[in-house]
C-alpha atoms as a PDB file:
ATOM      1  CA  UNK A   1       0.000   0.000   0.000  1.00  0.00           C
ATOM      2  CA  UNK A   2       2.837   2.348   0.040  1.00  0.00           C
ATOM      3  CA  UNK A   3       3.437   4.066  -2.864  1.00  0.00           C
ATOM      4  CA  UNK A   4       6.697   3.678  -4.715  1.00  0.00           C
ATOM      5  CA  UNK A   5       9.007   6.148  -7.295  1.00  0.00           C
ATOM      6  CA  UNK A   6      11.701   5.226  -9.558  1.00  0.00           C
ATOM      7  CA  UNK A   7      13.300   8.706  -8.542  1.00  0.00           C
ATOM      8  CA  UNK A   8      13.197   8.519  -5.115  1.00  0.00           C
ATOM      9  CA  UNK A   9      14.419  11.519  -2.554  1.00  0.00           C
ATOM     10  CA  UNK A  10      15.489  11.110   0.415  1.00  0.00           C
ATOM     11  CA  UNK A  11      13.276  12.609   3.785  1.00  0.00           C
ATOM     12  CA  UNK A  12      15.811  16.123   3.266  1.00  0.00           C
ATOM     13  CA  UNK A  13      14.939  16.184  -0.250  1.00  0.00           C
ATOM     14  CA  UNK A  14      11.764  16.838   0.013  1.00  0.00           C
ATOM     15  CA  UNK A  15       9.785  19.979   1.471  1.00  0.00           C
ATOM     16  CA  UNK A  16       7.610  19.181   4.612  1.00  0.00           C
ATOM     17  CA  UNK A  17       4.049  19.891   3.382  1.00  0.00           C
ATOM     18  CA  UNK A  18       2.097  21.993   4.899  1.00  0.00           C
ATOM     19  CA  UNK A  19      -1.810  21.546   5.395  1.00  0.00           C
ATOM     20  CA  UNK A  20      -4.714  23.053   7.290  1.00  0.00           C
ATOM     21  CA  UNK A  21      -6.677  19.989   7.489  1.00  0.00           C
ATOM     22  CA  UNK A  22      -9.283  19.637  10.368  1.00  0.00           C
ATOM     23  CA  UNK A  23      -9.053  16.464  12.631  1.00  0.00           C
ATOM     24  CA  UNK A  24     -11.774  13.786  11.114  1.00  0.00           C
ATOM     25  CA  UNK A  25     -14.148  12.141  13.745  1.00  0.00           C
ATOM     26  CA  UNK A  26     -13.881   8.317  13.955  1.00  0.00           C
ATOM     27  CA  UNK A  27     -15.157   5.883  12.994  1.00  0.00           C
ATOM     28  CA  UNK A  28     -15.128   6.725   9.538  1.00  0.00           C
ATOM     29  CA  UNK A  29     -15.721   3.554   8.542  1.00  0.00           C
ATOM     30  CA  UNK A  30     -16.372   0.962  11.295  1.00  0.00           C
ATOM     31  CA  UNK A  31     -19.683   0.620  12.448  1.00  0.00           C
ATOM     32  CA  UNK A  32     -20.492   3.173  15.355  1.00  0.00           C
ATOM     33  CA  UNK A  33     -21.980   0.629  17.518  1.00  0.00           C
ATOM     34  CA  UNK A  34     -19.255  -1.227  17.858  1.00  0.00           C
ATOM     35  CA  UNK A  35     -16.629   1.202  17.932  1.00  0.00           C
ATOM     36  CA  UNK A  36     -18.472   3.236  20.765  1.00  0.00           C
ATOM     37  CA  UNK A  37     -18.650  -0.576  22.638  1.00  0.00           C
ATOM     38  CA  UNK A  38     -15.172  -0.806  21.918  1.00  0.00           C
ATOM     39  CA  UNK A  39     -14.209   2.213  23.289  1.00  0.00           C
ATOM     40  CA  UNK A  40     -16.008   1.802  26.322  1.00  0.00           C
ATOM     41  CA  UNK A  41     -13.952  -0.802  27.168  1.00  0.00           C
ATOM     42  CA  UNK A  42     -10.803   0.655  26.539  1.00  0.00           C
ATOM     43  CA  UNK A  43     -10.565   2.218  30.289  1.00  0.00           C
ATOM     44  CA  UNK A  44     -10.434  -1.210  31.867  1.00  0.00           C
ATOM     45  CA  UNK A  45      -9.436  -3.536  29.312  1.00  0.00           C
ATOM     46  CA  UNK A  46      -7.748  -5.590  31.586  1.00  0.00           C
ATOM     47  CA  UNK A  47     -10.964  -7.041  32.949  1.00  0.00           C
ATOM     48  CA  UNK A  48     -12.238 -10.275  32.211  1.00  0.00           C
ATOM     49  CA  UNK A  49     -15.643  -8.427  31.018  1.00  0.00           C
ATOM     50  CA  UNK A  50     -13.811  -5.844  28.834  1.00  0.00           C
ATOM     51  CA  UNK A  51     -12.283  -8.506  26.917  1.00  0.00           C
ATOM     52  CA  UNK A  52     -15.623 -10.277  25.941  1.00  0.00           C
ATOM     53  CA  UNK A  53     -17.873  -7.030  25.411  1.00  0.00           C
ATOM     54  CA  UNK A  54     -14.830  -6.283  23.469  1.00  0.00           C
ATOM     55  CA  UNK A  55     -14.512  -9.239  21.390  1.00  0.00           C
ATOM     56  CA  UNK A  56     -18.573  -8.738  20.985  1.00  0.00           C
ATOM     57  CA  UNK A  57     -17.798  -5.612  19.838  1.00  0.00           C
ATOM     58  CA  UNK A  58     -15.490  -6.375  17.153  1.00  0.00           C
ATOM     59  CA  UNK A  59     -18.051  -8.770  15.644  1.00  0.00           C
ATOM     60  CA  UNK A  60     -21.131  -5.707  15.630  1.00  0.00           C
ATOM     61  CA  UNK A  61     -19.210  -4.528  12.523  1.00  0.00           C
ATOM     62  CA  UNK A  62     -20.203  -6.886  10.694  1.00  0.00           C
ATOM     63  CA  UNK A  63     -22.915  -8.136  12.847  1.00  0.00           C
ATOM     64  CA  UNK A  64     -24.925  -4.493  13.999  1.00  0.00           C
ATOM     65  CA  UNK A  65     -27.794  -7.057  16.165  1.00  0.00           C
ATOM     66  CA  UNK A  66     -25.339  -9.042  17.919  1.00  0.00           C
ATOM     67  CA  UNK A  67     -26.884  -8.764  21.382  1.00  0.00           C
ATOM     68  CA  UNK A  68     -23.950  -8.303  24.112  1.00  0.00           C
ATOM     69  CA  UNK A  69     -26.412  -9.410  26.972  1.00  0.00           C
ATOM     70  CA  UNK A  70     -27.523 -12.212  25.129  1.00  0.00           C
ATOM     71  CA  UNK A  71     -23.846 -12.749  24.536  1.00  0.00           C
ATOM     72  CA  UNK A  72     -23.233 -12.938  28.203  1.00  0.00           C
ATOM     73  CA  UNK A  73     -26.378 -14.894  29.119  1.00  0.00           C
ATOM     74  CA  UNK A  74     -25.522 -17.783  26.759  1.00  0.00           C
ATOM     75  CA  UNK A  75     -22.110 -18.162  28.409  1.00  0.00           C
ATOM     76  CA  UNK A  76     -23.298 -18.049  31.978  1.00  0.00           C
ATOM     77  CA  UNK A  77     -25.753 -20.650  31.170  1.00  0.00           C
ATOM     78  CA  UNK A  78     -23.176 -22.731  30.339  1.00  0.00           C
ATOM     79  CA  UNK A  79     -21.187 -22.266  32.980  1.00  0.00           C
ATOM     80  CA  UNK A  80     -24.333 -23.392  35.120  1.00  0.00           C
ATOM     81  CA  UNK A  81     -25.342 -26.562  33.370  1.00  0.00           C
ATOM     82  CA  UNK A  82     -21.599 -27.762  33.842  1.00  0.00           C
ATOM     83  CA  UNK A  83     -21.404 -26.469  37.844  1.00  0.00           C
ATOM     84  CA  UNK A  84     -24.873 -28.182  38.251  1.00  0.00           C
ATOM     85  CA  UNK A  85     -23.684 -31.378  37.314  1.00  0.00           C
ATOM     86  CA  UNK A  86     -20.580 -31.220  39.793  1.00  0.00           C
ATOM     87  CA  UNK A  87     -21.184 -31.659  43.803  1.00  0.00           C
ATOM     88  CA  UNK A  88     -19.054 -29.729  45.680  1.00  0.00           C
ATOM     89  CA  UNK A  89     -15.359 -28.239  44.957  1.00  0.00           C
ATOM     90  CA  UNK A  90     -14.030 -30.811  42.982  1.00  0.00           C
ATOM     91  CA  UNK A  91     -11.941 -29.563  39.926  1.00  0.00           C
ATOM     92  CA  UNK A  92     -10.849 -32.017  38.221  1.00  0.00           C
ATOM     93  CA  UNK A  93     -14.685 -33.492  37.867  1.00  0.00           C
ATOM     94  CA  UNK A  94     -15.405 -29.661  37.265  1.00  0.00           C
ATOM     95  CA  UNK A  95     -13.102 -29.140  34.384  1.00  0.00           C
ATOM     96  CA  UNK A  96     -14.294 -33.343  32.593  1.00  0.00           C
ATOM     97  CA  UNK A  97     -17.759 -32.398  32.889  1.00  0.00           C
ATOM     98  CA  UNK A  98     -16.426 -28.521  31.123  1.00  0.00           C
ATOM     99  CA  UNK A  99     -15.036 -30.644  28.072  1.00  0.00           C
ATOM    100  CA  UNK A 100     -17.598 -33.018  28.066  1.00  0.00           C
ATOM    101  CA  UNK A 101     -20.378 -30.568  27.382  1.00  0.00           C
ATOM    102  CA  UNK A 102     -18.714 -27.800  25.052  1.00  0.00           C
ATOM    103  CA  UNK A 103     -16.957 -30.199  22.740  1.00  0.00           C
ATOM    104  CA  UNK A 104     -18.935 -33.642  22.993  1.00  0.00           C
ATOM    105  CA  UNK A 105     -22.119 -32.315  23.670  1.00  0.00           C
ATOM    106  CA  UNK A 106     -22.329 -28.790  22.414  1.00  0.00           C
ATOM    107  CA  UNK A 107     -19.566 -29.921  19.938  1.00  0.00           C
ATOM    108  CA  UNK A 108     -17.474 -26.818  19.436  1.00  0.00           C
ATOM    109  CA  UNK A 109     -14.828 -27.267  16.737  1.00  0.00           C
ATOM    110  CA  UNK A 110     -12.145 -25.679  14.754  1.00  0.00           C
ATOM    111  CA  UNK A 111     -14.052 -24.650  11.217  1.00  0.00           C
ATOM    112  CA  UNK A 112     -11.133 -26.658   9.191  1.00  0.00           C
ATOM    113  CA  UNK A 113     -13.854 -26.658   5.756  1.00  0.00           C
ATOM    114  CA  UNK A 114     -14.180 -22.687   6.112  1.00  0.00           C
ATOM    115  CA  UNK A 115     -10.892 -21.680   8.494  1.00  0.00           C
ATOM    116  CA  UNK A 116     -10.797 -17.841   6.410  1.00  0.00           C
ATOM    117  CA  UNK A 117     -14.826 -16.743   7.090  1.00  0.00           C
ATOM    118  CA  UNK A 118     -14.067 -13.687   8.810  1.00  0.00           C
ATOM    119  CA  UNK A 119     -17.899 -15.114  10.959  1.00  0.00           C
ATOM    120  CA  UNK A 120     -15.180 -17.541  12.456  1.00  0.00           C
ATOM    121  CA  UNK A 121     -13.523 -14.491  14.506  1.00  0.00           C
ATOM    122  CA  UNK A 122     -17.228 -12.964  15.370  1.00  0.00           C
ATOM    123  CA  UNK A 123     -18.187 -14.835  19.186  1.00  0.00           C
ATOM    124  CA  UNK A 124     -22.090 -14.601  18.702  1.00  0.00           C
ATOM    125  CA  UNK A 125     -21.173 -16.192  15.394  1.00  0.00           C
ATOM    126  CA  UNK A 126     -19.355 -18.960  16.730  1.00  0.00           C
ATOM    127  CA  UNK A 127     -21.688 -19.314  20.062  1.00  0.00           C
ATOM    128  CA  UNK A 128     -24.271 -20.339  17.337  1.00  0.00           C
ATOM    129  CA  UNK A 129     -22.156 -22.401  14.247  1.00  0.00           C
ATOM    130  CA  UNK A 130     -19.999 -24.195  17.482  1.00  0.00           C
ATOM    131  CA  UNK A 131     -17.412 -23.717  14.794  1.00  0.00           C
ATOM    132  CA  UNK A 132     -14.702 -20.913  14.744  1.00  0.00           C
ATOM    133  CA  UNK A 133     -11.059 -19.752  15.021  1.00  0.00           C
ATOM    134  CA  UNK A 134      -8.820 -21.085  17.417  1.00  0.00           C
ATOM    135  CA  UNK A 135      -8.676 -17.621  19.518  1.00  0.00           C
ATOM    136  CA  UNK A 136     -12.616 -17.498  19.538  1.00  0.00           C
ATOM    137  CA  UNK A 137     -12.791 -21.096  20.434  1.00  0.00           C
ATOM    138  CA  UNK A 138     -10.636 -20.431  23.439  1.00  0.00           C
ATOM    139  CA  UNK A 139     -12.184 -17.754  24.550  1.00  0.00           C
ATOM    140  CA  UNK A 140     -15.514 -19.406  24.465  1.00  0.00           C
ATOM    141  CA  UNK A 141     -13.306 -21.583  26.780  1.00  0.00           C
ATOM    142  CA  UNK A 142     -11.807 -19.111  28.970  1.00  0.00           C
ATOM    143  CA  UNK A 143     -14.956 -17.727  29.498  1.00  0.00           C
ATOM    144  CA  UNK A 144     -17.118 -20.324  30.840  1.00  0.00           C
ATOM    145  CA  UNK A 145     -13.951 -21.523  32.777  1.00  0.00           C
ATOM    146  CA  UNK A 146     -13.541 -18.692  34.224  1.00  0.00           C
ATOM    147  CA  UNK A 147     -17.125 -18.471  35.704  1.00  0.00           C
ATOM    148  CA  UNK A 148     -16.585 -22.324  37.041  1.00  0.00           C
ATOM    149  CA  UNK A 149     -13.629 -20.858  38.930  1.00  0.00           C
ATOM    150  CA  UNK A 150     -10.502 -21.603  37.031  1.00  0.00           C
ATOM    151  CA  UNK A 151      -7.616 -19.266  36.686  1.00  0.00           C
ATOM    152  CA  UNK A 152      -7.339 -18.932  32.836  1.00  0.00           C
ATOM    153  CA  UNK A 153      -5.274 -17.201  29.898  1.00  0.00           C
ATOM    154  CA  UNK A 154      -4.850 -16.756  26.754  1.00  0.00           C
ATOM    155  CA  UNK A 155      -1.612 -18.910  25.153  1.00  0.00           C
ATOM    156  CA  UNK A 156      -0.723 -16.798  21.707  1.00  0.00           C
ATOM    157  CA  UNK A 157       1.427 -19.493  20.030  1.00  0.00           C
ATOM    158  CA  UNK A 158       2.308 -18.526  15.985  1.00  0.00           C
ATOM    159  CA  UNK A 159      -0.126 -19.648  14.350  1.00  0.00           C
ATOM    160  CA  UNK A 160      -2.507 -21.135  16.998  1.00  0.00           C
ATOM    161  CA  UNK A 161      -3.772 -19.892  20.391  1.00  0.00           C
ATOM    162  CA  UNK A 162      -4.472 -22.120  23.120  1.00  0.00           C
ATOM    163  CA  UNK A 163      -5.502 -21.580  26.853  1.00  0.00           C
ATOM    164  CA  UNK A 164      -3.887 -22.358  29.800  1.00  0.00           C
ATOM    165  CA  UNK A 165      -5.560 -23.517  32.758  1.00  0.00           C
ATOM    166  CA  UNK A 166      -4.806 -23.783  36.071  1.00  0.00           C
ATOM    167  CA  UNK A 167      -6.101 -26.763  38.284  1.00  0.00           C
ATOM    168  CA  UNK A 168      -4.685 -28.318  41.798  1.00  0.00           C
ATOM    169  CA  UNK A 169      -1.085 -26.366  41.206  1.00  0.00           C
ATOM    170  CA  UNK A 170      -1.111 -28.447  37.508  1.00  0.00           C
ATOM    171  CA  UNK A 171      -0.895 -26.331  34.357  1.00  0.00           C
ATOM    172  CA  UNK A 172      -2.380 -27.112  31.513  1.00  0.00           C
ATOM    173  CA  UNK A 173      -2.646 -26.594  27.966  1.00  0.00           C
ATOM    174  CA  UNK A 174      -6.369 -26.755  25.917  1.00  0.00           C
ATOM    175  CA  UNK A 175      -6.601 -26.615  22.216  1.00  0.00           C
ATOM    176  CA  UNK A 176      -9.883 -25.828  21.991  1.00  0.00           C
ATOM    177  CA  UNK A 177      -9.610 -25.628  17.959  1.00  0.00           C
ATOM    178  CA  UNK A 178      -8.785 -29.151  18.473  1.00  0.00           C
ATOM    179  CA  UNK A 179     -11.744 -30.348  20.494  1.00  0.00           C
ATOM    180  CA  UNK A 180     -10.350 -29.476  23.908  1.00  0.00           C
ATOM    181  CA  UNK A 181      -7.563 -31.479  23.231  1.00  0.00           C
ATOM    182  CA  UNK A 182      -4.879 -31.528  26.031  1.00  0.00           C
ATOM    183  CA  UNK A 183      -1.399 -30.628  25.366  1.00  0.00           C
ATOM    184  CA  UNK A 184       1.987 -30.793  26.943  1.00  0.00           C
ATOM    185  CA  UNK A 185       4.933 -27.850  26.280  1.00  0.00           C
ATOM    186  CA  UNK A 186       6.189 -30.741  23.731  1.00  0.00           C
ATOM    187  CA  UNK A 187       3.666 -31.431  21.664  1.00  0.00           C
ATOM    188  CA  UNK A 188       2.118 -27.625  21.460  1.00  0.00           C
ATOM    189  CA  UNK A 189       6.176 -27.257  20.325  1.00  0.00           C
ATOM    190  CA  UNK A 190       4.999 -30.199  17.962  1.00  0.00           C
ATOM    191  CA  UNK A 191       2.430 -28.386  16.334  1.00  0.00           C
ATOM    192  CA  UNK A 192       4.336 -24.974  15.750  1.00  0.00           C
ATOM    193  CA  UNK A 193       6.815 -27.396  13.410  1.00  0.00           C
ATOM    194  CA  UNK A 194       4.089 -28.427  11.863  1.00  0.00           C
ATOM    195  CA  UNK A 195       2.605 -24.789  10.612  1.00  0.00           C
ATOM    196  CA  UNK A 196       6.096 -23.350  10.366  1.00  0.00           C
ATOM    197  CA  UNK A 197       8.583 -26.186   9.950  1.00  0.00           C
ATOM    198  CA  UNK A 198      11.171 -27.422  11.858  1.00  0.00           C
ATOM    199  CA  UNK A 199      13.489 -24.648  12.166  1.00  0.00           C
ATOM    200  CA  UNK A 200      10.588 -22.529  14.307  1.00  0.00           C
ATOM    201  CA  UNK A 201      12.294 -21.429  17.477  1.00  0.00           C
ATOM    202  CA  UNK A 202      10.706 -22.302  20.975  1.00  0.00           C
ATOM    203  CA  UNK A 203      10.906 -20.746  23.727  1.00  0.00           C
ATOM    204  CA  UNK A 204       9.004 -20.885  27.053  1.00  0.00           C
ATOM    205  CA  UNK A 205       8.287 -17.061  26.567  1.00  0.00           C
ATOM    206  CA  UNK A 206       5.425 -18.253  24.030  1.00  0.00           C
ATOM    207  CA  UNK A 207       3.880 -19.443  27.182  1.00  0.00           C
ATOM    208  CA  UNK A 208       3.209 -16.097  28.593  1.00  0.00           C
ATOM    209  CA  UNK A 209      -0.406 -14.858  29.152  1.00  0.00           C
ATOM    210  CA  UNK A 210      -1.332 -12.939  26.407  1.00  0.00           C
ATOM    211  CA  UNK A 211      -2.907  -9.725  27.693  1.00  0.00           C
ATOM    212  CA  UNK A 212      -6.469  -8.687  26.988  1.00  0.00           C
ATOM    213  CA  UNK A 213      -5.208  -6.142  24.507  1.00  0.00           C
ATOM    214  CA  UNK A 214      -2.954  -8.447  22.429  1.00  0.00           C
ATOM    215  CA  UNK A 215      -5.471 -10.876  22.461  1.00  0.00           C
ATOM    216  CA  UNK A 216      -7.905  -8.621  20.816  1.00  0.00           C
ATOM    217  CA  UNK A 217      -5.468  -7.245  18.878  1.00  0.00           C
ATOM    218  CA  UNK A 218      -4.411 -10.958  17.172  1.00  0.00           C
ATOM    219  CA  UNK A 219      -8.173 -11.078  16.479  1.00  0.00           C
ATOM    220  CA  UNK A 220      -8.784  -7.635  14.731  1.00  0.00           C
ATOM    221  CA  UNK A 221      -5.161  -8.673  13.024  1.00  0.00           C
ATOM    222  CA  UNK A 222      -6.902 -12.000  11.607  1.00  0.00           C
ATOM    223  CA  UNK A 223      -9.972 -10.058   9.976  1.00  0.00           C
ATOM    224  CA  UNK A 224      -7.531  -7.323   8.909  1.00  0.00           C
ATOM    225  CA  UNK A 225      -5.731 -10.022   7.007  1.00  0.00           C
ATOM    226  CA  UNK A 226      -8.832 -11.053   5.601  1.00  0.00           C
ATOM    227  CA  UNK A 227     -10.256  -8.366   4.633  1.00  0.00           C
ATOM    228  CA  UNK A 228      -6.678  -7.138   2.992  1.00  0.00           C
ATOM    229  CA  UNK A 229      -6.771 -10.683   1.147  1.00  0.00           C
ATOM    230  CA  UNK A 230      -9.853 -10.118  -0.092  1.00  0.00           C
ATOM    231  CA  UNK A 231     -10.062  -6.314  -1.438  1.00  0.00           C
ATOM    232  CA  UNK A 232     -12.391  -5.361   1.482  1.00  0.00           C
ATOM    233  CA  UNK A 233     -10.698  -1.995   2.244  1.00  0.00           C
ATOM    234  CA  UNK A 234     -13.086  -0.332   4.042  1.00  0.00           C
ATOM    235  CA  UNK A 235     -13.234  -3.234   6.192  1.00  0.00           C
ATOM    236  CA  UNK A 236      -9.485  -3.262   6.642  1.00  0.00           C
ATOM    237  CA  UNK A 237     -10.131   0.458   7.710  1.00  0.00           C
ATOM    238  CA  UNK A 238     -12.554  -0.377  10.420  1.00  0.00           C
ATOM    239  CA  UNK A 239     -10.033  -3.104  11.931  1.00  0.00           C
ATOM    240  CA  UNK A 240      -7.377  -0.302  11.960  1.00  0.00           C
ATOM    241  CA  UNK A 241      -9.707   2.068  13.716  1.00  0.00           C
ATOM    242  CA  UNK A 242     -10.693  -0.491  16.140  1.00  0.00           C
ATOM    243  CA  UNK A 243      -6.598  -1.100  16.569  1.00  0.00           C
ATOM    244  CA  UNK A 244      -6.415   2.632  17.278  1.00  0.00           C
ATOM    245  CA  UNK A 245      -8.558   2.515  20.270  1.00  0.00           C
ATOM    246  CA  UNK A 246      -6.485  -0.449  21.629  1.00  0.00           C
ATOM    247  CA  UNK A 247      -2.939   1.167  20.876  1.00  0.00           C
ATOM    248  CA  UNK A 248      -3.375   4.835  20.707  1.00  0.00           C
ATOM    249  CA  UNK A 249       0.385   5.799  21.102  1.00  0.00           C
ATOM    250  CA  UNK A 250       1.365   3.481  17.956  1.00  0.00           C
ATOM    251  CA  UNK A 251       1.580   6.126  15.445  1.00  0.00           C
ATOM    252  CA  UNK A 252       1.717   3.758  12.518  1.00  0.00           C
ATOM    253  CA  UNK A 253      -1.120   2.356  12.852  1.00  0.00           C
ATOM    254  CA  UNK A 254      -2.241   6.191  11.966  1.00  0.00           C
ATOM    255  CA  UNK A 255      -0.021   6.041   8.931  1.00  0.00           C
ATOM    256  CA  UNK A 256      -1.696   2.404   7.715  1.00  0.00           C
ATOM    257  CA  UNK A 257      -5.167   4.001   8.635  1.00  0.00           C
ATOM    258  CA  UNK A 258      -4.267   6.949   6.123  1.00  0.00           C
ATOM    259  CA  UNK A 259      -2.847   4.697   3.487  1.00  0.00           C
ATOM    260  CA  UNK A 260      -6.176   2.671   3.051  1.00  0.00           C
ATOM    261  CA  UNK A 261      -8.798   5.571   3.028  1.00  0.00           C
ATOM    262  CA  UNK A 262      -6.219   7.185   0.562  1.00  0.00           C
ATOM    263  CA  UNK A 263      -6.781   3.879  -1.190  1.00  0.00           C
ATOM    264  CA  UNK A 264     -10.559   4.105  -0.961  1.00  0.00           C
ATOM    265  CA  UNK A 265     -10.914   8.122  -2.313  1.00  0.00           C
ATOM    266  CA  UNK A 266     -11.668   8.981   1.089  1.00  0.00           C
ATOM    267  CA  UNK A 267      -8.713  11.775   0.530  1.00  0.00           C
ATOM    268  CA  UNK A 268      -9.943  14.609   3.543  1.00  0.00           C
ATOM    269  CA  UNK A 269      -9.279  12.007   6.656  1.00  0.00           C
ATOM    270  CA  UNK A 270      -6.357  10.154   4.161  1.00  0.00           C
ATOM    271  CA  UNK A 271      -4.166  13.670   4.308  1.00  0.00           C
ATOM    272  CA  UNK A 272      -4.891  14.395   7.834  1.00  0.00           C
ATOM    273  CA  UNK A 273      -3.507  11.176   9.424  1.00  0.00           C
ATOM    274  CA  UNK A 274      -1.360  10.654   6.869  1.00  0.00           C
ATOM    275  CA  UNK A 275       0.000  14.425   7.593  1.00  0.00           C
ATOM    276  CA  UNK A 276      -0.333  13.537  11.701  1.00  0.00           C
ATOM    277  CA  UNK A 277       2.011  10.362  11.201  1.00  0.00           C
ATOM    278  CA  UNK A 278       4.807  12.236   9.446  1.00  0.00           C
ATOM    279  CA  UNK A 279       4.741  15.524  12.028  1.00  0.00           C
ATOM    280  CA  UNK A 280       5.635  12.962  14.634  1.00  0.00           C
ATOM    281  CA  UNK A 281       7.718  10.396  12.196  1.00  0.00           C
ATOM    282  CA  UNK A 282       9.765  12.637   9.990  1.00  0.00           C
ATOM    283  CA  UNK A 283      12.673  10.196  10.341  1.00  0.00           C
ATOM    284  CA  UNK A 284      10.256   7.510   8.785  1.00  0.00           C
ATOM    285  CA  UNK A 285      12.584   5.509   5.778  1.00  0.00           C
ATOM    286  CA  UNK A 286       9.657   5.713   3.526  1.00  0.00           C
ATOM    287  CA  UNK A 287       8.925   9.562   4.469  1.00  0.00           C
ATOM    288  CA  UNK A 288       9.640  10.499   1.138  1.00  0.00           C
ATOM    289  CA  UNK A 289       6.903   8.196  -0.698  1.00  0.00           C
ATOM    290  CA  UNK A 290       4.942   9.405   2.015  1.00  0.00           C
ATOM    291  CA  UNK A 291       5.411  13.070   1.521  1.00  0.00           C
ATOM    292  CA  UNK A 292       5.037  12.609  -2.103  1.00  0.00           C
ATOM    293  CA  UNK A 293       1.554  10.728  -1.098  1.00  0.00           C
ATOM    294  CA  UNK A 294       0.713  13.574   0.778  1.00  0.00           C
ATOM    295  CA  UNK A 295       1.332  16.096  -1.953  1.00  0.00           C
ATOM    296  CA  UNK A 296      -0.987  14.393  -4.444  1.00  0.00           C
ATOM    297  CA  UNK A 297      -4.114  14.227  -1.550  1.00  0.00           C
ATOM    298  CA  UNK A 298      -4.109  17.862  -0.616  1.00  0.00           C
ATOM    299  CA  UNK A 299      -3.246  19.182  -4.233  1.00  0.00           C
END
């Protein structure tokens, strides 16, 4: 998306450009129901409810009447059917009778026939299919083990996130793509070589608990991907201002934002971020493509 010359000048080349452009109002292109959701999250993302109003929020762009209390409701009830079927504290009966009803009896699954619907990364979507993403599966997971009492978190592996669970000082590992499959440090190793190839380095950093904010980042990443791969642009634009609210400080995600309305003709918002990222990134090694950009919006 960045735009190339055969004669190119270097950042001292070229004039800064000057422009009286007034600050655009987002979303310009996301839905405004589920950017304001989003955004009321924001302030205390690192809540266990911010990150599923959020991840309800990112599927209202595409999905304006997704309920987020019907959201909620569905996952509590599940939650009770599997606690009311369990006397007393007893994990480990807890977490069989978890597994037993999501992916035997509810059977939640990886969707391996349609693995690129963007409807895989949308939860009310996948809380009605049973079939998603492996990062919606698991949090479908998290979720409702969560609300049985579990410590849970996200496990962002290349390629494929799992969840770790905590139960009587034991760690575990849950694929939930693969049916709530349980895996050791080895074998979740196993199955990086086997997206990436052997040479895939491992380290027990992967293991980390991916915060709320990356987590919802990896999914607005996915549909952004998508939506690239498939000439949605506006919809790539949407991710991106979704990614804004999450990561306000990372100015390029200002400069991407700019390059795909420039892409779409929406030129007024284009030259102001666009003109916003290089103010605060004149040392940028494509600056000069990007002033050049620049010129051509605001002539």
């Amino acid at each position: 998306m960045t735009p190339s010359s055969p004669n190119r000048r270097t950042a001292t080349q070229i004039p800064v450009v000057t422009v009286d452009i007034s600050q655009p109002r987002l979303p310009l292109c996301c839905s405004p129901e589920a950017f304001r959701l989003l955004s009321n999250q924001v302030r205390h993302i690192n809540s266990p409810d911010a990150l599923l109003q959020s991840a309800i929020a990112i599927s209202m762009h595409q999905m304006p009447y997704a309920d987020p209390q019907a959201v909620d409701r569905q996952l509590q009830a599940f939650a009770d059917i599997v606690r009311s079927r369990v006397r007393g504290s007893q994990p480990q009966a807890l977490l069989a009778h978890l597994h037993e009803f999501l992916f035997d009896e509810q059977k939640f699954a990886g969707n391996t026939n349609d693995y690129y619907n963007p409807s895989n990364s949308y939860l009310p979507a996948v809380l009605e299919t049973k079939l998603g993403l492996p990062i919606t599966l698991s949090l479908v997971y998290k979720i409702v083990a969560e609300r049985l009492g579990f410590r849970t978190w996200g496990v962002g592996l290349p390629g494929h996130f799992l969840v770790g669970v905590a139960c009587e000082g034991n760690m575990m590992l849950v694929d939930a793509f693969g049916g709530g499959r349980v895996l050791t440090q080895d074998e979740a190793h196993g199955r990086m070589r086997e997206i990436f190839g052997p040479e895939i380095e491992w380290s027990s950093q992967l293991l980390q608990p991916a915060s709320n904010r990356h987590w919802l980042t990896r999914m607005l990443q996915n549909l952004l991907n998508l939506f690239g791969s498939a000439g949605q642009y506006t919809d790539v634009a949407a991710m991106l201002e979704m990614e804004i609210l999450l990561w306000p400080e990372q100015t390029r995600l200002t400069r991407d934002l700019a390059l795909v309305l420039a892409r779409v003709g929406m030129v007024q918002p284009a030259s102001y971020w666009l003109n916003k990222y290089l103010q605060s990134n004149p040392e940028d090694p494509q600056s000069g493509d990007l002033r050049q950009l620049l010129e051509v919006l605001t002539a």
